[in-house]
C-alpha atoms as a PDB file:
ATOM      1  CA  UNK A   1    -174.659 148.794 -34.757  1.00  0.00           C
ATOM      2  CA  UNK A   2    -175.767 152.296 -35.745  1.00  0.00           C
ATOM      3  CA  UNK A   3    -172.247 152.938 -37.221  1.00  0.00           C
ATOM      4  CA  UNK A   4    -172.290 151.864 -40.558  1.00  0.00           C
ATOM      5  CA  UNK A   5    -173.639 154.191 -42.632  1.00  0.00           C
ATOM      6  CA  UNK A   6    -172.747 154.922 -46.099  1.00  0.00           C
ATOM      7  CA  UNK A   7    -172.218 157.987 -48.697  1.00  0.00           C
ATOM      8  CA  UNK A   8    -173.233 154.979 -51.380  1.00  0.00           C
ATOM      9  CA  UNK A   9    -175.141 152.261 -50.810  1.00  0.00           C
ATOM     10  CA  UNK A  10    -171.889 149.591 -51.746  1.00  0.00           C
ATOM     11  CA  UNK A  11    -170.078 151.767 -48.624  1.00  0.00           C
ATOM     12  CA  UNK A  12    -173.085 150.769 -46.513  1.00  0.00           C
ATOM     13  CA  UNK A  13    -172.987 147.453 -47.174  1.00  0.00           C
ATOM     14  CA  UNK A  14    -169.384 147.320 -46.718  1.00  0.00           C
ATOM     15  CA  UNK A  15    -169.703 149.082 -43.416  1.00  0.00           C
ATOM     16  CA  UNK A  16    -172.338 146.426 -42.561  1.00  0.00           C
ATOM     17  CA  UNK A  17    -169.815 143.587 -43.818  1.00  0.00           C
ATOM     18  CA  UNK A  18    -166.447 145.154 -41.734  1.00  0.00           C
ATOM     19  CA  UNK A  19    -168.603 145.721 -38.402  1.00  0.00           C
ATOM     20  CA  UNK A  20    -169.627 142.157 -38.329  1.00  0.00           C
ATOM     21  CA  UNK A  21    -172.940 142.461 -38.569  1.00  0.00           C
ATOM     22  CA  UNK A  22    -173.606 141.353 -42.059  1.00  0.00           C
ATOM     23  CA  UNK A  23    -171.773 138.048 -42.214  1.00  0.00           C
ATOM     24  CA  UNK A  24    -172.869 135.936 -44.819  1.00  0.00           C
ATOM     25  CA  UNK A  25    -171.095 136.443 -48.123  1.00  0.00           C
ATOM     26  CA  UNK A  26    -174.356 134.932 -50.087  1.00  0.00           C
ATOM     27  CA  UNK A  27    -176.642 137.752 -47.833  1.00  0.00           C
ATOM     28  CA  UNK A  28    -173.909 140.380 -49.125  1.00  0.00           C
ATOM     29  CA  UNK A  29    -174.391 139.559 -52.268  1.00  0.00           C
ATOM     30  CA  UNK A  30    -177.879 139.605 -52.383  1.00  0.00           C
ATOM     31  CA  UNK A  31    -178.434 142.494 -50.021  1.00  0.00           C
ATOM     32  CA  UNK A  32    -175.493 144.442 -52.448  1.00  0.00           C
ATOM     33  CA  UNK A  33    -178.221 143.923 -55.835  1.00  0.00           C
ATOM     34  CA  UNK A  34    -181.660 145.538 -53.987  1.00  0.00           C
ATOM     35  CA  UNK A  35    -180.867 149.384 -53.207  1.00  0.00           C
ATOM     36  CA  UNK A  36    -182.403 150.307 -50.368  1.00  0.00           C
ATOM     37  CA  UNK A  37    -182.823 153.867 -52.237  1.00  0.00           C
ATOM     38  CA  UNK A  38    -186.056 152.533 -53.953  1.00  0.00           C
ATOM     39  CA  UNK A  39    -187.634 151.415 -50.772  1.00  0.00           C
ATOM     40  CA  UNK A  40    -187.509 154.519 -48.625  1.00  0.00           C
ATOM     41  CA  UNK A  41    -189.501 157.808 -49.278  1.00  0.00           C
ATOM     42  CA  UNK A  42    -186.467 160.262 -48.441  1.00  0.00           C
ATOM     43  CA  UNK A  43    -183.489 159.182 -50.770  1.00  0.00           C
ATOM     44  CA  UNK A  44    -181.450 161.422 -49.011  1.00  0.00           C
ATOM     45  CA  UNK A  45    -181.574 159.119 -45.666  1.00  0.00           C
ATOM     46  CA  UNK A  46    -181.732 155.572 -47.792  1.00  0.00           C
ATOM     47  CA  UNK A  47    -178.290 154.971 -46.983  1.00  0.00           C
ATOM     48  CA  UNK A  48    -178.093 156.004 -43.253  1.00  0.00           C
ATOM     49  CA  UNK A  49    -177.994 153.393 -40.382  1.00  0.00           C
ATOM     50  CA  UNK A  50    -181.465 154.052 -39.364  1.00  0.00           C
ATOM     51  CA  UNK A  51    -184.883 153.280 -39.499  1.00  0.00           C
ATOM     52  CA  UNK A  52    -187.209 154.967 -41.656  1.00  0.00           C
ATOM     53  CA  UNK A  53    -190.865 155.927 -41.517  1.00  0.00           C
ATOM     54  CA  UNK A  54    -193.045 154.286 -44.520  1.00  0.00           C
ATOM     55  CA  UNK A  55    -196.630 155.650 -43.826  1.00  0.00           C
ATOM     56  CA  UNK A  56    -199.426 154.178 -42.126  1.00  0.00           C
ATOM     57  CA  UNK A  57    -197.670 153.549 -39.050  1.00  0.00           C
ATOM     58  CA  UNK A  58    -194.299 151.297 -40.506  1.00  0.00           C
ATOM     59  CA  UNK A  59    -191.429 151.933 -40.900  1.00  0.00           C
ATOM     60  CA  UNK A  60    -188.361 150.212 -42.728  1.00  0.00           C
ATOM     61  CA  UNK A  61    -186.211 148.753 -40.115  1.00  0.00           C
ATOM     62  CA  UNK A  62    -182.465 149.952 -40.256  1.00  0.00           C
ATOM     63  CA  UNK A  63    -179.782 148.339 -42.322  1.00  0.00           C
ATOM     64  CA  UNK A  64    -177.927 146.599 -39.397  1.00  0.00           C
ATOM     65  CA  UNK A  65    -181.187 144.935 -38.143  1.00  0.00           C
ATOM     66  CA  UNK A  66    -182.085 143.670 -41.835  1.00  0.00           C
ATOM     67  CA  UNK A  67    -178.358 142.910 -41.597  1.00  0.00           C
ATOM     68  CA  UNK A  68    -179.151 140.995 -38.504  1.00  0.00           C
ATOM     69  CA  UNK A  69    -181.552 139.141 -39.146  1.00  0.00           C
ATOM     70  CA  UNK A  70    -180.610 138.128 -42.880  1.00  0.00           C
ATOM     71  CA  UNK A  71    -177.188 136.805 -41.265  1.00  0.00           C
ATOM     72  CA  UNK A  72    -179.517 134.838 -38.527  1.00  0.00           C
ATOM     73  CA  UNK A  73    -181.168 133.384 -42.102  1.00  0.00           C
ATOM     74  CA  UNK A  74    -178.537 132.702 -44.102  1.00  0.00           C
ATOM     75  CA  UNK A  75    -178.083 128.949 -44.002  1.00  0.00           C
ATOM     76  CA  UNK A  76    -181.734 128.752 -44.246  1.00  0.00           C
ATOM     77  CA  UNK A  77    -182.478 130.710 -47.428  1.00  0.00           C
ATOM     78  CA  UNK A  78    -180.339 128.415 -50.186  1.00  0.00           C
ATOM     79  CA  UNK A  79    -181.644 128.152 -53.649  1.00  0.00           C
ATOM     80  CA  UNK A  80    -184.674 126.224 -53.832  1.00  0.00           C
ATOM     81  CA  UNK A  81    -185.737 127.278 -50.315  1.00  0.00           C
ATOM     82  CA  UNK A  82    -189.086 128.487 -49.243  1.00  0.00           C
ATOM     83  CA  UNK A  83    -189.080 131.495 -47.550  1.00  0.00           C
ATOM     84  CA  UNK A  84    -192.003 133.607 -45.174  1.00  0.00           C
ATOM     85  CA  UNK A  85    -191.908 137.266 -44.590  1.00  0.00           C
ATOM     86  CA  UNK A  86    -194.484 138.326 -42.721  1.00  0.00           C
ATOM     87  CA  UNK A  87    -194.809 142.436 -42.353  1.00  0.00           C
ATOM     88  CA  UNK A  88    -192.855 142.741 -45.402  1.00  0.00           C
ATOM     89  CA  UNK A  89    -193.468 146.552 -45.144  1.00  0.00           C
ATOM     90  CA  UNK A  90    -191.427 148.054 -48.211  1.00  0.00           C
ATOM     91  CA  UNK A  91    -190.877 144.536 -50.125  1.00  0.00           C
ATOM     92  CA  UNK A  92    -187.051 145.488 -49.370  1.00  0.00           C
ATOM     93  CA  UNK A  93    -185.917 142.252 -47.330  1.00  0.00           C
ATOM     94  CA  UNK A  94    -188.617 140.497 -49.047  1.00  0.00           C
ATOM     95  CA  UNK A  95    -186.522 141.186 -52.446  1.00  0.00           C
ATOM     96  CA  UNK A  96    -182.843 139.902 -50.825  1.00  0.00           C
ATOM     97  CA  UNK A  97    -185.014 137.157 -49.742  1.00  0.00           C
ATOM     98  CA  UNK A  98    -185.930 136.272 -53.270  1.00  0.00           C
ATOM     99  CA  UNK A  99    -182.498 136.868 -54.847  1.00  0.00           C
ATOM    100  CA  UNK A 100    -180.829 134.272 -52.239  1.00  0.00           C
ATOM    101  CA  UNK A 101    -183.895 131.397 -52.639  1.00  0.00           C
ATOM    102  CA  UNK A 102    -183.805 131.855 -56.423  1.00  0.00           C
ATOM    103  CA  UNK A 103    -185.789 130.518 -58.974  1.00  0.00           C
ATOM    104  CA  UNK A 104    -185.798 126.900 -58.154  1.00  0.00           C
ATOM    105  CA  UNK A 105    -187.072 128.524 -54.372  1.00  0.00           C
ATOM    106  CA  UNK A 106    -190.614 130.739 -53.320  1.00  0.00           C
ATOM    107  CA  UNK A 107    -190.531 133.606 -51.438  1.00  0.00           C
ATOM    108  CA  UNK A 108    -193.723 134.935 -49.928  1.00  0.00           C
ATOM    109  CA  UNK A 109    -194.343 138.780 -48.421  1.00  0.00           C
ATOM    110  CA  UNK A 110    -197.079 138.977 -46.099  1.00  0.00           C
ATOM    111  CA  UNK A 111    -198.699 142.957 -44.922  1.00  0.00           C
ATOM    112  CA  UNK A 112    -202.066 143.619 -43.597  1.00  0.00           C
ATOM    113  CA  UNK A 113    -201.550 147.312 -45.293  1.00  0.00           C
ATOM    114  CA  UNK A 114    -202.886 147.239 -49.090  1.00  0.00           C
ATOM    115  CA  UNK A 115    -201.412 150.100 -50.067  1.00  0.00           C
ATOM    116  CA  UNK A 116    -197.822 149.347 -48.903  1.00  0.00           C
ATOM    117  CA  UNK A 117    -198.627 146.166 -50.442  1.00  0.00           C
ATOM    118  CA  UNK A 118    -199.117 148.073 -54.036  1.00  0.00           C
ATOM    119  CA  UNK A 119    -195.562 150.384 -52.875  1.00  0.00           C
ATOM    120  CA  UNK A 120    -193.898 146.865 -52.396  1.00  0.00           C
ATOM    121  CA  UNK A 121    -194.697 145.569 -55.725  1.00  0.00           C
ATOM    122  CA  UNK A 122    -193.671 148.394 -57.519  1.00  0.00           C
ATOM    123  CA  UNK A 123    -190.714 148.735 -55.554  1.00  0.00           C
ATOM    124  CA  UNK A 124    -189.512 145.014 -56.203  1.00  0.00           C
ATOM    125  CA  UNK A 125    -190.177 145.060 -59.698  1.00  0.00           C
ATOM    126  CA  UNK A 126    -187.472 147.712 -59.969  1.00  0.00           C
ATOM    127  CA  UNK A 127    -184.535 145.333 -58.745  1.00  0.00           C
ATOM    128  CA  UNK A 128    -183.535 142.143 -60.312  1.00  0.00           C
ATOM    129  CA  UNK A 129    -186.018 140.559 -58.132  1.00  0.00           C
ATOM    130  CA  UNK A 130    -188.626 141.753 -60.579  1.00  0.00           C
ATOM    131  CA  UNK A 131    -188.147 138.552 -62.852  1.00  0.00           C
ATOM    132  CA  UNK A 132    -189.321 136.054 -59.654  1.00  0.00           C
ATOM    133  CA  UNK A 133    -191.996 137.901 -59.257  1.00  0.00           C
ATOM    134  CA  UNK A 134    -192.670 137.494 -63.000  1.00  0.00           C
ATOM    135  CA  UNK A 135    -192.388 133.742 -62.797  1.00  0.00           C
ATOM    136  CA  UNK A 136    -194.469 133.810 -59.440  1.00  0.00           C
ATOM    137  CA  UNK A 137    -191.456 132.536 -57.444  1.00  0.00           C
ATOM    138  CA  UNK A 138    -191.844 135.684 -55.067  1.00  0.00           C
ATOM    139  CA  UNK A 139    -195.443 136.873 -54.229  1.00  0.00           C
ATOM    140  CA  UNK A 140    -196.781 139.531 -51.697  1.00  0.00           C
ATOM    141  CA  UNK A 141    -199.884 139.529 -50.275  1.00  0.00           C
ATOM    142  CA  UNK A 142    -202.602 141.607 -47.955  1.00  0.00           C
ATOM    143  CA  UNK A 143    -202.905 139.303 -45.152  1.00  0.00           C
ATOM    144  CA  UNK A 144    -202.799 138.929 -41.497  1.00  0.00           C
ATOM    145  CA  UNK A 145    -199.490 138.686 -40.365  1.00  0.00           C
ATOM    146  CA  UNK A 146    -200.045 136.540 -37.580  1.00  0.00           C
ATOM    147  CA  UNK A 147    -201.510 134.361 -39.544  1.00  0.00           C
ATOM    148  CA  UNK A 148    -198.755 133.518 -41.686  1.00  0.00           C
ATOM    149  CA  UNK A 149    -200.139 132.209 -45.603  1.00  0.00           C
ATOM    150  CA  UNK A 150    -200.266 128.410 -44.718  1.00  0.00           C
ATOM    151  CA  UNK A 151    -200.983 127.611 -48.606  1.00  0.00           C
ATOM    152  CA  UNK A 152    -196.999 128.086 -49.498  1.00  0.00           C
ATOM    153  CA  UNK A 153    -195.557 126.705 -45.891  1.00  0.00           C
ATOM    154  CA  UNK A 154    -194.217 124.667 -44.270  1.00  0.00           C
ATOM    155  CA  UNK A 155    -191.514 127.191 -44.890  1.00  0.00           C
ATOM    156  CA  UNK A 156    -187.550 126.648 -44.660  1.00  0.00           C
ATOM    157  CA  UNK A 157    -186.990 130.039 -43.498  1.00  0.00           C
ATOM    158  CA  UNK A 158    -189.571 132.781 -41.464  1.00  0.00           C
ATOM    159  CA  UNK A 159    -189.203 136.581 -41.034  1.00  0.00           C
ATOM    160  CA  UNK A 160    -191.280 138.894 -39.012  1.00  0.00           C
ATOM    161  CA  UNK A 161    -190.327 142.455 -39.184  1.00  0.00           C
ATOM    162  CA  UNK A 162    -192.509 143.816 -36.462  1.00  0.00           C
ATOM    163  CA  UNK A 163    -193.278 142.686 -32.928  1.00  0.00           C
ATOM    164  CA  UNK A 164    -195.497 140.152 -31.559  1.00  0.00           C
ATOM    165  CA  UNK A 165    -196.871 140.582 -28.036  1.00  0.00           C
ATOM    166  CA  UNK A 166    -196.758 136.903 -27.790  1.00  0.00           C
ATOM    167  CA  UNK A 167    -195.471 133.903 -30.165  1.00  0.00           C
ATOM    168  CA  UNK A 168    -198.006 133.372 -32.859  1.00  0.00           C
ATOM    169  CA  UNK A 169    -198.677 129.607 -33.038  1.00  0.00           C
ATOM    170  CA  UNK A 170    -199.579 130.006 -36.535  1.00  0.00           C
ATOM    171  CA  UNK A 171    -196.450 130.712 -37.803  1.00  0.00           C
ATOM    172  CA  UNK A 172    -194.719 128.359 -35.383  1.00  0.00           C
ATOM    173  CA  UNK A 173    -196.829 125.534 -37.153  1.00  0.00           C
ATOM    174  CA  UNK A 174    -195.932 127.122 -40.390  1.00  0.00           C
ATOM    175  CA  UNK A 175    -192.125 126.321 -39.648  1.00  0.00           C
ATOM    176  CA  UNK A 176    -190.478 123.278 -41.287  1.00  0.00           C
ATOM    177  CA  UNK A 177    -188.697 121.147 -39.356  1.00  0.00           C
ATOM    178  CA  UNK A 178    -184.991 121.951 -39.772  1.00  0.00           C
ATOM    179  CA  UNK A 179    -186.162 125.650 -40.356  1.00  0.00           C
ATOM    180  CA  UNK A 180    -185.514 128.598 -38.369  1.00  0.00           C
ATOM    181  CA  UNK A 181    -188.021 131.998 -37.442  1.00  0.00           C
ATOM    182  CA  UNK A 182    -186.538 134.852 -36.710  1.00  0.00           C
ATOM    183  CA  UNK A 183    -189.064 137.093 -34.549  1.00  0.00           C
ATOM    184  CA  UNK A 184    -189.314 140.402 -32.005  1.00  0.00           C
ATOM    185  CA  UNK A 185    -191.774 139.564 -29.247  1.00  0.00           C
ATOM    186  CA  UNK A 186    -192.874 141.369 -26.530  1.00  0.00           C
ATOM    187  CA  UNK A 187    -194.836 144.611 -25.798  1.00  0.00           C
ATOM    188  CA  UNK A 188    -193.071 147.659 -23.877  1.00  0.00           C
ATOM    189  CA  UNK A 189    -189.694 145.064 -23.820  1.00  0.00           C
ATOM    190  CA  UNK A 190    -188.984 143.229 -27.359  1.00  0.00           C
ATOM    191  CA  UNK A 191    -186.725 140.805 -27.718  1.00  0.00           C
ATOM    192  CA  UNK A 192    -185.471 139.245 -31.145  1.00  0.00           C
ATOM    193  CA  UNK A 193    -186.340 135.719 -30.889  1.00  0.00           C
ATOM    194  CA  UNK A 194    -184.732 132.539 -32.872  1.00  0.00           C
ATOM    195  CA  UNK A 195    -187.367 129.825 -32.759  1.00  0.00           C
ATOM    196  CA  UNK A 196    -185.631 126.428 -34.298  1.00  0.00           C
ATOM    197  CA  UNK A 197    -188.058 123.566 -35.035  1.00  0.00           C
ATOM    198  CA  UNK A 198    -185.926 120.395 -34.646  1.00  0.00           C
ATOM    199  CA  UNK A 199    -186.361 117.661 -37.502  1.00  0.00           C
ATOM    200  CA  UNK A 200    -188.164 115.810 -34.431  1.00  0.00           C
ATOM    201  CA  UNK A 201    -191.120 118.858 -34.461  1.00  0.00           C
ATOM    202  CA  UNK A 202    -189.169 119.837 -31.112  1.00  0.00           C
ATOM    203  CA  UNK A 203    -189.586 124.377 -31.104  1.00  0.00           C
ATOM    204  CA  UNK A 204    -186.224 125.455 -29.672  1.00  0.00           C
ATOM    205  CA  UNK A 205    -186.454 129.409 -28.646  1.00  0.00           C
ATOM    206  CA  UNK A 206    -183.853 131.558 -28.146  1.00  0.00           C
ATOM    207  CA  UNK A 207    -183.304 135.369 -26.845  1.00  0.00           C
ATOM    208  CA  UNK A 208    -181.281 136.732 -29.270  1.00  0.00           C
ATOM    209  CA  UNK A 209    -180.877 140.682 -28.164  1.00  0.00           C
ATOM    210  CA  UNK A 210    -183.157 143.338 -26.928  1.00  0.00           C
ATOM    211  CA  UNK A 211    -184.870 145.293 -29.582  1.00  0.00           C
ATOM    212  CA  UNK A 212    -187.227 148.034 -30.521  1.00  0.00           C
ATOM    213  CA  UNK A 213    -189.698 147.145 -33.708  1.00  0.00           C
ATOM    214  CA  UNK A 214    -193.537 148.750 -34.777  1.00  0.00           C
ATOM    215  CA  UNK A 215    -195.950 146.431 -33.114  1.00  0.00           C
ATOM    216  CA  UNK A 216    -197.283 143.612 -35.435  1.00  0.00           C
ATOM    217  CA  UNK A 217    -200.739 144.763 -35.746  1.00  0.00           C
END
Protein backbone atom coordinates (compact mmCIF):
# COMPACT_ATOMS: atom_id res chain seq x y z
CA UNK A 1 0.00 0.00 0.00
CA UNK A 2 1.13 3.58 -0.62
CA UNK A 3 3.36 2.31 -3.53
CA UNK A 4 1.40 2.31 -6.44
CA UNK A 5 1.21 5.39 -7.85
CA UNK A 6 0.98 6.24 -11.40
CA UNK A 7 2.33 8.88 -14.16
CA UNK A 8 -1.28 7.83 -15.93
CA UNK A 9 -4.09 6.75 -14.41
CA UNK A 10 -3.96 2.99 -16.50
CA UNK A 11 -0.19 2.83 -14.63
CA UNK A 12 -2.06 3.36 -11.36
CA UNK A 13 -4.36 0.92 -11.79
CA UNK A 14 -1.86 -1.45 -12.94
CA UNK A 15 0.29 -0.69 -9.95
CA UNK A 16 -2.87 -1.35 -7.87
CA UNK A 17 -3.46 -4.73 -9.92
CA UNK A 18 0.58 -6.04 -9.62
CA UNK A 19 0.74 -5.11 -5.72
CA UNK A 20 -2.20 -7.24 -4.98
CA UNK A 21 -4.32 -4.97 -3.77
CA UNK A 22 -6.78 -4.59 -6.54
CA UNK A 23 -7.72 -8.18 -7.27
CA UNK A 24 -10.78 -8.52 -8.99
CA UNK A 25 -10.50 -8.41 -12.76
CA UNK A 26 -14.39 -7.15 -13.00
CA UNK A 27 -13.28 -4.16 -10.16
CA UNK A 28 -10.24 -3.48 -12.68
CA UNK A 29 -12.26 -3.07 -15.24
CA UNK A 30 -14.62 -0.92 -13.82
CA UNK A 31 -12.26 1.06 -11.64
CA UNK A 32 -9.94 1.37 -15.23
CA UNK A 33 -13.37 3.41 -17.04
CA UNK A 34 -13.95 6.26 -13.98
CA UNK A 35 -10.67 8.54 -13.88
CA UNK A 36 -10.05 9.50 -10.72
CA UNK A 37 -8.75 12.92 -12.44
CA UNK A 38 -12.41 14.24 -12.48
CA UNK A 39 -13.00 13.57 -8.86
CA UNK A 40 -10.13 15.36 -7.19
CA UNK A 41 -9.60 19.22 -7.11
CA UNK A 42 -5.68 19.09 -7.84
CA UNK A 43 -5.24 17.03 -11.17
CA UNK A 44 -1.78 17.11 -10.62
CA UNK A 45 -2.10 14.63 -7.42
CA UNK A 46 -5.27 12.51 -9.03
CA UNK A 47 -3.04 9.80 -9.77
CA UNK A 48 -0.85 9.59 -6.58
CA UNK A 49 -1.39 6.85 -3.88
CA UNK A 50 -2.92 9.19 -1.49
CA UNK A 51 -5.76 10.68 -0.07
CA UNK A 52 -7.04 13.87 -1.10
CA UNK A 53 -8.83 16.76 0.57
CA UNK A 54 -12.47 17.52 -1.07
CA UNK A 55 -13.74 20.54 1.03
CA UNK A 56 -15.93 20.69 3.87
CA UNK A 57 -14.01 18.43 5.91
CA UNK A 58 -13.73 15.03 3.27
CA UNK A 59 -11.54 13.89 1.62
CA UNK A 60 -11.26 11.17 -1.25
CA UNK A 61 -9.78 8.15 0.25
CA UNK A 62 -6.55 6.86 -1.59
CA UNK A 63 -6.55 4.51 -4.52
CA UNK A 64 -5.33 1.38 -2.59
CA UNK A 65 -8.12 1.76 0.06
CA UNK A 66 -10.91 2.20 -2.78
CA UNK A 67 -8.80 -0.67 -4.15
CA UNK A 68 -9.41 -2.39 -0.90
CA UNK A 69 -12.45 -2.22 -0.31
CA UNK A 70 -13.85 -2.67 -4.01
CA UNK A 71 -11.80 -6.12 -3.97
CA UNK A 72 -13.61 -6.88 -0.37
CA UNK A 73 -16.98 -6.16 -2.76
CA UNK A 74 -16.39 -7.78 -5.67
CA UNK A 75 -18.45 -10.95 -5.54
CA UNK A 76 -21.12 -8.85 -4.15
CA UNK A 77 -21.55 -6.16 -6.80
CA UNK A 78 -22.62 -8.54 -10.06
CA UNK A 79 -24.95 -7.14 -12.58
CA UNK A 80 -28.29 -6.76 -11.30
CA UNK A 81 -27.02 -6.15 -7.75
CA UNK A 82 -28.09 -3.47 -5.40
CA UNK A 83 -25.53 -1.58 -4.07
CA UNK A 84 -25.26 1.23 -0.80
CA UNK A 85 -22.63 3.83 -0.55
CA UNK A 86 -22.99 5.74 2.19
CA UNK A 87 -20.43 8.99 2.40
CA UNK A 88 -20.06 8.78 -1.21
CA UNK A 89 -17.94 12.00 -0.95
CA UNK A 90 -16.75 12.66 -4.69
CA UNK A 91 -19.34 10.09 -6.43
CA UNK A 92 -15.88 8.35 -7.48
CA UNK A 93 -16.43 4.71 -5.94
CA UNK A 94 -20.01 5.39 -6.19
CA UNK A 95 -19.43 5.47 -10.20
CA UNK A 96 -17.18 1.90 -10.27
CA UNK A 97 -19.99 0.84 -8.18
CA UNK A 98 -22.49 1.55 -10.89
CA UNK A 99 -20.39 0.33 -13.84
CA UNK A 100 -19.96 -3.27 -12.06
CA UNK A 101 -24.01 -3.55 -10.90
CA UNK A 102 -25.06 -2.35 -14.36
CA UNK A 103 -28.20 -1.58 -15.70
CA UNK A 104 -30.22 -4.54 -14.73
CA UNK A 105 -28.63 -3.43 -10.88
CA UNK A 106 -29.20 0.13 -8.53
CA UNK A 107 -26.60 1.83 -7.06
CA UNK A 108 -27.33 4.40 -4.39
CA UNK A 109 -24.72 7.36 -3.02
CA UNK A 110 -25.57 8.59 0.25
CA UNK A 111 -23.67 12.33 1.76
CA UNK A 112 -25.01 14.53 4.38
CA UNK A 113 -22.93 17.45 2.40
CA UNK A 114 -25.29 19.10 -0.42
CA UNK A 115 -22.83 20.64 -2.12
CA UNK A 116 -20.47 17.64 -2.60
CA UNK A 117 -23.62 16.05 -3.43
CA UNK A 118 -24.07 18.66 -6.56
CA UNK A 119 -19.77 18.02 -7.22
CA UNK A 120 -20.73 14.22 -7.29
CA UNK A 121 -23.33 14.50 -9.85
CA UNK A 122 -21.51 16.47 -12.08
CA UNK A 123 -18.57 14.50 -11.64
CA UNK A 124 -20.39 11.08 -12.51
CA UNK A 125 -22.11 12.35 -15.35
CA UNK A 126 -18.69 12.82 -16.95
CA UNK A 127 -17.79 8.95 -16.98
CA UNK A 128 -19.74 6.28 -18.62
CA UNK A 129 -21.61 6.04 -15.48
CA UNK A 130 -23.51 9.10 -16.61
CA UNK A 131 -26.09 6.90 -18.66
CA UNK A 132 -27.28 4.93 -15.12
CA UNK A 133 -27.75 7.85 -13.71
CA UNK A 134 -29.86 8.83 -16.75
CA UNK A 135 -31.99 5.74 -16.45
CA UNK A 136 -32.10 6.24 -12.53
CA UNK A 137 -30.15 2.99 -11.98
CA UNK A 138 -27.51 5.07 -9.87
CA UNK A 139 -28.85 7.93 -7.63
CA UNK A 140 -27.10 10.17 -4.94
CA UNK A 141 -28.66 11.68 -2.31
CA UNK A 142 -28.29 14.35 0.83
CA UNK A 143 -28.92 12.10 3.63
CA UNK A 144 -27.73 10.88 6.88
CA UNK A 145 -25.24 8.45 6.47
CA UNK A 146 -25.95 6.48 9.34
CA UNK A 147 -29.06 6.15 8.36
CA UNK A 148 -28.55 4.37 5.29
CA UNK A 149 -31.77 5.12 2.46
CA UNK A 150 -33.96 2.08 3.55
CA UNK A 151 -36.40 2.82 0.43
CA UNK A 152 -33.76 1.01 -2.14
CA UNK A 153 -32.33 -1.76 0.55
CA UNK A 154 -32.13 -4.51 1.55
CA UNK A 155 -28.93 -4.04 -0.35
CA UNK A 156 -26.53 -6.89 -1.84
CA UNK A 157 -23.55 -4.90 -1.26
CA UNK A 158 -22.77 -1.74 1.52
CA UNK A 159 -19.93 0.84 1.50
CA UNK A 160 -19.09 3.38 4.08
CA UNK A 161 -16.23 5.57 3.28
CA UNK A 162 -15.81 7.27 6.59
CA UNK A 163 -15.73 6.03 10.17
CA UNK A 164 -18.34 5.09 12.53
CA UNK A 165 -17.67 5.41 16.26
CA UNK A 166 -19.86 2.47 16.67
CA UNK A 167 -21.80 -0.04 14.16
CA UNK A 168 -24.85 1.71 12.89
CA UNK A 169 -27.78 -0.72 13.26
CA UNK A 170 -29.43 0.95 10.49
CA UNK A 171 -27.35 -0.08 7.94
CA UNK A 172 -26.79 -3.49 9.51
CA UNK A 173 -30.68 -3.97 9.02
CA UNK A 174 -30.26 -2.52 5.62
CA UNK A 175 -27.94 -5.59 4.68
CA UNK A 176 -29.40 -8.51 2.68
CA UNK A 177 -28.85 -11.67 3.77
CA UNK A 178 -26.00 -13.17 1.72
CA UNK A 179 -24.63 -9.50 1.48
CA UNK A 180 -21.57 -8.11 2.79
CA UNK A 181 -20.73 -4.22 4.50
CA UNK A 182 -17.63 -3.10 4.33
CA UNK A 183 -17.09 -0.39 7.23
CA UNK A 184 -14.19 1.69 9.41
CA UNK A 185 -15.35 1.87 13.01
CA UNK A 186 -13.92 3.26 15.82
CA UNK A 187 -12.89 6.74 17.12
CA UNK A 188 -9.04 7.56 17.88
CA UNK A 189 -8.41 3.54 16.62
CA UNK A 190 -10.43 2.56 13.25
CA UNK A 191 -10.60 -0.57 12.10
CA UNK A 192 -12.03 -1.70 8.57
CA UNK A 193 -14.78 -3.94 9.41
CA UNK A 194 -16.47 -6.86 7.13
CA UNK A 195 -19.94 -7.39 8.55
CA UNK A 196 -21.52 -10.66 6.63
CA UNK A 197 -25.26 -11.23 7.21
CA UNK A 198 -25.71 -15.02 6.83
CA UNK A 199 -28.82 -16.17 4.63
CA UNK A 200 -30.07 -17.24 8.29
CA UNK A 201 -30.12 -13.13 9.36
CA UNK A 202 -26.93 -14.35 11.45
CA UNK A 203 -24.30 -10.62 11.35
CA UNK A 204 -20.82 -12.15 11.10
CA UNK A 205 -18.06 -9.23 11.87
CA UNK A 206 -14.75 -9.26 11.04
CA UNK A 207 -11.46 -6.98 11.73
CA UNK A 208 -10.13 -6.57 8.58
CA UNK A 209 -6.91 -4.05 9.15
CA UNK A 210 -6.28 -0.95 11.09
CA UNK A 211 -7.17 2.20 9.33
CA UNK A 212 -7.35 5.93 9.34
CA UNK A 213 -10.76 7.49 7.62
CA UNK A 214 -12.71 11.27 8.24
CA UNK A 215 -15.20 10.54 10.93
CA UNK A 216 -18.76 9.73 9.61
CA UNK A 217 -20.46 12.75 10.77
Amino acid sequence: MWRCHGATYAELVANLQKHGILTSPEAAVAMSKVDRKIFVPDSKLAYHDAPQVIGYGATISAPHMHSYCLSLLADYLKPGSIVLDVGSGSGYLTAVFGLMVGETGHTVGVEHIPQLVERSIDAIKMTPASSLMEMGRLVVHVADGKLGWEECGPYDAIHVGAAAADLPEALVQQLKPGGRMVIPVGTDSQELMIVDKLLDGTVKKTNELGVRYVPLI
